[in-house]
C-alpha atoms as a PDB file:
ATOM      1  CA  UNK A   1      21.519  27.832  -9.368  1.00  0.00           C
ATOM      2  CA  UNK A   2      19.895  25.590  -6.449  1.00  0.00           C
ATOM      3  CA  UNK A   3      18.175  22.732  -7.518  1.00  0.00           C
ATOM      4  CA  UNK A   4      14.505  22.837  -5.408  1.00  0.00           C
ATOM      5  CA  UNK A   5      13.307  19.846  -4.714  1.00  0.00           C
ATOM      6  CA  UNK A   6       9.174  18.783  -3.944  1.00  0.00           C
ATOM      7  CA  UNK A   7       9.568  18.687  -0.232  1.00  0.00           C
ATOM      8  CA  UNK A   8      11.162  21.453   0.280  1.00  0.00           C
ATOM      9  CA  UNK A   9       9.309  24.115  -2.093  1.00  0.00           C
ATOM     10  CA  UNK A  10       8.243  27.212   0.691  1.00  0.00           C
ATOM     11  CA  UNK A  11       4.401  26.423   0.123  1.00  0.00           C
ATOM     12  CA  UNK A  12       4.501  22.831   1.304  1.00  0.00           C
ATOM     13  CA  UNK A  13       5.426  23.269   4.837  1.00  0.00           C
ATOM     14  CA  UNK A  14       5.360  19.837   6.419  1.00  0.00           C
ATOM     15  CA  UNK A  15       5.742  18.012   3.799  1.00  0.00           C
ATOM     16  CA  UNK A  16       9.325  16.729   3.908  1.00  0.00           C
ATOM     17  CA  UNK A  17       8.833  13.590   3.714  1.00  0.00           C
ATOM     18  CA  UNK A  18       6.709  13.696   0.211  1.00  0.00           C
ATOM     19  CA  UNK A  19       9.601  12.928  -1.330  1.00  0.00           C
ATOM     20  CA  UNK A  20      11.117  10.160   0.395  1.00  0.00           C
ATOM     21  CA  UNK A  21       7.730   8.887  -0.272  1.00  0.00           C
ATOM     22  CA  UNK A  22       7.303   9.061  -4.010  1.00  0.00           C
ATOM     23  CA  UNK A  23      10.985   7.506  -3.956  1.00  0.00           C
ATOM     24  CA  UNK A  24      10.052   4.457  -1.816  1.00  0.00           C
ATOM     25  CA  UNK A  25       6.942   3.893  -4.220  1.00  0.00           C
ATOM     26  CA  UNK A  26       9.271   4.157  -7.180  1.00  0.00           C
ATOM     27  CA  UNK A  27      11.635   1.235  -5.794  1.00  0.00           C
ATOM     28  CA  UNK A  28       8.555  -1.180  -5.520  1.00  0.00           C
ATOM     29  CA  UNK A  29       8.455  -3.432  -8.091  1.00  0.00           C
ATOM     30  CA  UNK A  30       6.870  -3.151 -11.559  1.00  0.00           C
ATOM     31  CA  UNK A  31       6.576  -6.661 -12.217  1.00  0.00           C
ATOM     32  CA  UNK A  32       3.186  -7.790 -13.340  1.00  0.00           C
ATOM     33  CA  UNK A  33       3.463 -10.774 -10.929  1.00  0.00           C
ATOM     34  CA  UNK A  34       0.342 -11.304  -9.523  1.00  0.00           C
ATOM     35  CA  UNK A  35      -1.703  -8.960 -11.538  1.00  0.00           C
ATOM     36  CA  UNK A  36      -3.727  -6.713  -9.164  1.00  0.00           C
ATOM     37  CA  UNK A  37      -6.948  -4.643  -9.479  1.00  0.00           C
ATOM     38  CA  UNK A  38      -7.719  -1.754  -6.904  1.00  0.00           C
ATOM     39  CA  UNK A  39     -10.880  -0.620  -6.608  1.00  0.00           C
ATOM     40  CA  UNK A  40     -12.782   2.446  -4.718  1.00  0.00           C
ATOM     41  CA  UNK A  41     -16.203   0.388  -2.618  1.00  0.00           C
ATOM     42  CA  UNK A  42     -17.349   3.893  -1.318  1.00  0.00           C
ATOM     43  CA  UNK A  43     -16.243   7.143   0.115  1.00  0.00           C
ATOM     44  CA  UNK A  44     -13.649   5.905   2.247  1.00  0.00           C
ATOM     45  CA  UNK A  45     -13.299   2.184   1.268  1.00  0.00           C
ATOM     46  CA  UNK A  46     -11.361   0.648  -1.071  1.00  0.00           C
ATOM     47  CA  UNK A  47     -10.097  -3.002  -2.060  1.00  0.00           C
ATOM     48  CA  UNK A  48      -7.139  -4.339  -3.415  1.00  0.00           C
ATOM     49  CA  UNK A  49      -7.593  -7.892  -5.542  1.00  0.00           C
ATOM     50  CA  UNK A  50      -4.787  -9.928  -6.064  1.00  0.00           C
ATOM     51  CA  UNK A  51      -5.314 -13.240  -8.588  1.00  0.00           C
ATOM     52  CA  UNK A  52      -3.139 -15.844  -6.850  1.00  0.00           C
ATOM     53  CA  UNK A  53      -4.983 -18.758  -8.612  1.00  0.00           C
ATOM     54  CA  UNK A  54      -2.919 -21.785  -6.848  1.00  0.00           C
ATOM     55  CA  UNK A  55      -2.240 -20.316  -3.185  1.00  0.00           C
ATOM     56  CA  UNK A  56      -3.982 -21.180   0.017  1.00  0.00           C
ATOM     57  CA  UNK A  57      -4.246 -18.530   2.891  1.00  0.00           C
ATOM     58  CA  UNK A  58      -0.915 -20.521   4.271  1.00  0.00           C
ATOM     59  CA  UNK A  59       0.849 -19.459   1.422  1.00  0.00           C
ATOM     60  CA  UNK A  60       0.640 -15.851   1.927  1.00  0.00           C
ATOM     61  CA  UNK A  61       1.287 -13.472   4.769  1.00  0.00           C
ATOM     62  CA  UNK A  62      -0.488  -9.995   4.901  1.00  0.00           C
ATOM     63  CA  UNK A  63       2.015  -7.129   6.558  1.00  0.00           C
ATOM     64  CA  UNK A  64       1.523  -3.122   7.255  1.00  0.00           C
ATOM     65  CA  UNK A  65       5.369  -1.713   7.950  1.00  0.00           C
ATOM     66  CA  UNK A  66       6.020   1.641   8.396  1.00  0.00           C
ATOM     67  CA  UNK A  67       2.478   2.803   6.031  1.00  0.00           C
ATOM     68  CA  UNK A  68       3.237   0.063   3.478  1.00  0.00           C
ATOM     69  CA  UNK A  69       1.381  -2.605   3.126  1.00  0.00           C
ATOM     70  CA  UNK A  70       3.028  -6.106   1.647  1.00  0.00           C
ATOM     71  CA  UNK A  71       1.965  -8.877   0.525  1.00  0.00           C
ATOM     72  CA  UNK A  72       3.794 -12.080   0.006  1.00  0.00           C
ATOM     73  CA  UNK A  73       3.230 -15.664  -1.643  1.00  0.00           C
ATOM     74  CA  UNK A  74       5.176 -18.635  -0.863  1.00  0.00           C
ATOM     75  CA  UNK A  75       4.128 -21.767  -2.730  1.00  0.00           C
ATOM     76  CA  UNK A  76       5.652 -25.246  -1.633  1.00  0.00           C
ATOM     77  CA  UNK A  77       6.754 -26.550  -5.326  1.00  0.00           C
ATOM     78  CA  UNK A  78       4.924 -30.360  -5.150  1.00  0.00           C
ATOM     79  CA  UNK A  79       5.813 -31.310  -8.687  1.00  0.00           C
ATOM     80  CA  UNK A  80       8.107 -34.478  -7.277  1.00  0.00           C
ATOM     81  CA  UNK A  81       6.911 -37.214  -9.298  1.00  0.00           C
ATOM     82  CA  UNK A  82       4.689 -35.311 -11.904  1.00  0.00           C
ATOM     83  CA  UNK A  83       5.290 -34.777 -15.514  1.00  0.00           C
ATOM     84  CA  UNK A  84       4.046 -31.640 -17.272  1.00  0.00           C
ATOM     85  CA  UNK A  85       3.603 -31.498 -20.856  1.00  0.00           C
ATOM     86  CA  UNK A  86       2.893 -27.586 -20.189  1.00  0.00           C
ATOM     87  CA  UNK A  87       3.409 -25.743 -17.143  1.00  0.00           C
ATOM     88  CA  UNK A  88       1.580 -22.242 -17.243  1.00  0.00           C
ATOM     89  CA  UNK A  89       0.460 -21.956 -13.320  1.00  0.00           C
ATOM     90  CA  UNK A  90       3.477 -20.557 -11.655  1.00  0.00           C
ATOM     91  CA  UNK A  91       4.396 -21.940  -8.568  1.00  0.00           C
ATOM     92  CA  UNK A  92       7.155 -18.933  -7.232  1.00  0.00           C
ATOM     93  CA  UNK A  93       7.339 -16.760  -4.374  1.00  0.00           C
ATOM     94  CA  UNK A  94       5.882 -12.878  -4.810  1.00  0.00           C
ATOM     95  CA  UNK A  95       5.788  -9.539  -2.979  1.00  0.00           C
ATOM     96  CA  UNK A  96       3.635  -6.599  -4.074  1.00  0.00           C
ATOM     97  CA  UNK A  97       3.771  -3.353  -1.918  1.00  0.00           C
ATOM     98  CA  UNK A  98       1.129  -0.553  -1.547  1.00  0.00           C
ATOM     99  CA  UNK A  99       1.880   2.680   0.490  1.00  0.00           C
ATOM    100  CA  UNK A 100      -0.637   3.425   2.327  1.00  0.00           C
ATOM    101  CA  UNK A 101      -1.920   7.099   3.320  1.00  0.00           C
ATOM    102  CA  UNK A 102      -2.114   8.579   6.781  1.00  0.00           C
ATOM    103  CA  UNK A 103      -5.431   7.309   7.951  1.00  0.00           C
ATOM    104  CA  UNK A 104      -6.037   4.517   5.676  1.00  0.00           C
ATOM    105  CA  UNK A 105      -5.836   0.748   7.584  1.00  0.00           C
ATOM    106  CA  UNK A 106      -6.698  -2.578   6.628  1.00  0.00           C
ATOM    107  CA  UNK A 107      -9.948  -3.929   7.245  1.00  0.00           C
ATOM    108  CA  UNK A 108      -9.372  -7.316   6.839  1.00  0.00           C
ATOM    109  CA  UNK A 109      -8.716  -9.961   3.981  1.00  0.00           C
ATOM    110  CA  UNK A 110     -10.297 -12.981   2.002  1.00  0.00           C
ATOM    111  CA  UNK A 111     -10.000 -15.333  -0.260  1.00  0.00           C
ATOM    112  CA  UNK A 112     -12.214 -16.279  -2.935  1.00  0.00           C
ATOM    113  CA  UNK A 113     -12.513 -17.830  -5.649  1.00  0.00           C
ATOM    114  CA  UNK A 114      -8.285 -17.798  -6.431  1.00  0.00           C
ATOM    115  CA  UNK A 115      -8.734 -14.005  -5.585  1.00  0.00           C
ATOM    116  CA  UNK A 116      -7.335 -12.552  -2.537  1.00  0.00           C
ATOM    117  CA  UNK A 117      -9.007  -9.093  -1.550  1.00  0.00           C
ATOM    118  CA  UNK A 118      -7.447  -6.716   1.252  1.00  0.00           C
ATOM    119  CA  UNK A 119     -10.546  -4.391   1.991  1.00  0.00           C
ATOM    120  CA  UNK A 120      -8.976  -0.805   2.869  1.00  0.00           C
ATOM    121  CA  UNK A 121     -10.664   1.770   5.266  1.00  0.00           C
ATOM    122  CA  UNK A 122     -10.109   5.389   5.466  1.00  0.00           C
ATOM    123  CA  UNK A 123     -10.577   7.266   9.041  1.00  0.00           C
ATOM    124  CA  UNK A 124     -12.401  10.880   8.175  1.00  0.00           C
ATOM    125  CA  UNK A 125     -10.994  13.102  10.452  1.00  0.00           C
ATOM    126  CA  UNK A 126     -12.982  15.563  12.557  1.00  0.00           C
ATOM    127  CA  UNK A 127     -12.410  19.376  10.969  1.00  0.00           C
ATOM    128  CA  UNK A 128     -11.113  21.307  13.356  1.00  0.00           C
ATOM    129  CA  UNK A 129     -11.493  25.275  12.695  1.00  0.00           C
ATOM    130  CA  UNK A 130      -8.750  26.951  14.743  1.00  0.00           C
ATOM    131  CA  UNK A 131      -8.960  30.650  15.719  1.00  0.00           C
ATOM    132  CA  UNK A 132      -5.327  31.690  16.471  1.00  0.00           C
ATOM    133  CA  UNK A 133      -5.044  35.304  18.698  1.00  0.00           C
ATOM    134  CA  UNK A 134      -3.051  38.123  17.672  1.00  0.00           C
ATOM    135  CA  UNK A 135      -0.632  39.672  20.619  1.00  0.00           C
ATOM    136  CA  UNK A 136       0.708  42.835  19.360  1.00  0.00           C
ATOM    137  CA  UNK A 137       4.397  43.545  20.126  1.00  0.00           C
ATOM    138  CA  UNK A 138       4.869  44.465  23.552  1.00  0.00           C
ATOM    139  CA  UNK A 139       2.653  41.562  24.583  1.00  0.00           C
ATOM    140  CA  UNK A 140       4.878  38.609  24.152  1.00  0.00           C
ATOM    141  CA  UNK A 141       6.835  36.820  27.126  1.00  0.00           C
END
């Protein structure tokens, strides 16, 4: 018996690399460091809010590579000299991942308020009807 996989089931033509994608979203991590929201602004916009209570812009650096788009959180630990009876701000390094669709690019980024949001467009593209001629058999080069 032969094992079909998504990508390659006869009514998905094209779609080969489906599957490559739903693993590379599997191997991002689940941790729920920095908790996230995602939220749809309209039709085609969308935002992604990250709570990094603690971080300045020059702690993080916003990447797209190859349709994914990363985030990452370096903090400079400063606690030489201090004394904490209870430490619940954490002061580590992150990286959250979001693949991002064919068509969908970032808009830009802010901070506010401890929040970072990453504002997401999505290009409509034109619909294109295609008429496609028949040749009948003697017709063909």
């Amino acid at each position: 018996m032969t094992k079909l996989t998504l990508g390659s089931h006869p009514y998905l033509l094209g779609f080969d690399q489906l599957e490559r994608l739903v693993e590379r979203t599997a191997k991002t991590g689940n941790e729920g460091y920095p908790p996230y929201n995602i939220e749809q602004r309209g039709e085609n916009a969308y935002r992604i809010t990250l709570a990094v209570a603690g971080f300045s812009e020059d702690d993080l650096a916003i990447t797209v590579e190859d349709r994914q788009l990363v985030i990452r959180g370096k903090q400079n630990d400063d606690a030489d000299g201090r004394v904490f009876l209870h430490r619940g701000i954490a002061a580590r390094q992150f990286q959250r991942s979001f693949v991002l669709a064919d068509g969908v690019d970032v808009a830009g980024a802010e901070m506010e308020h401890g929040l970072l949001h990453v504002d997401l467009t999505r290009a409509v593209p034109d619909k294109i009807v295609q008429t496609i001629s028949i040749q009948t058999g003697g017709d063909r080069t």
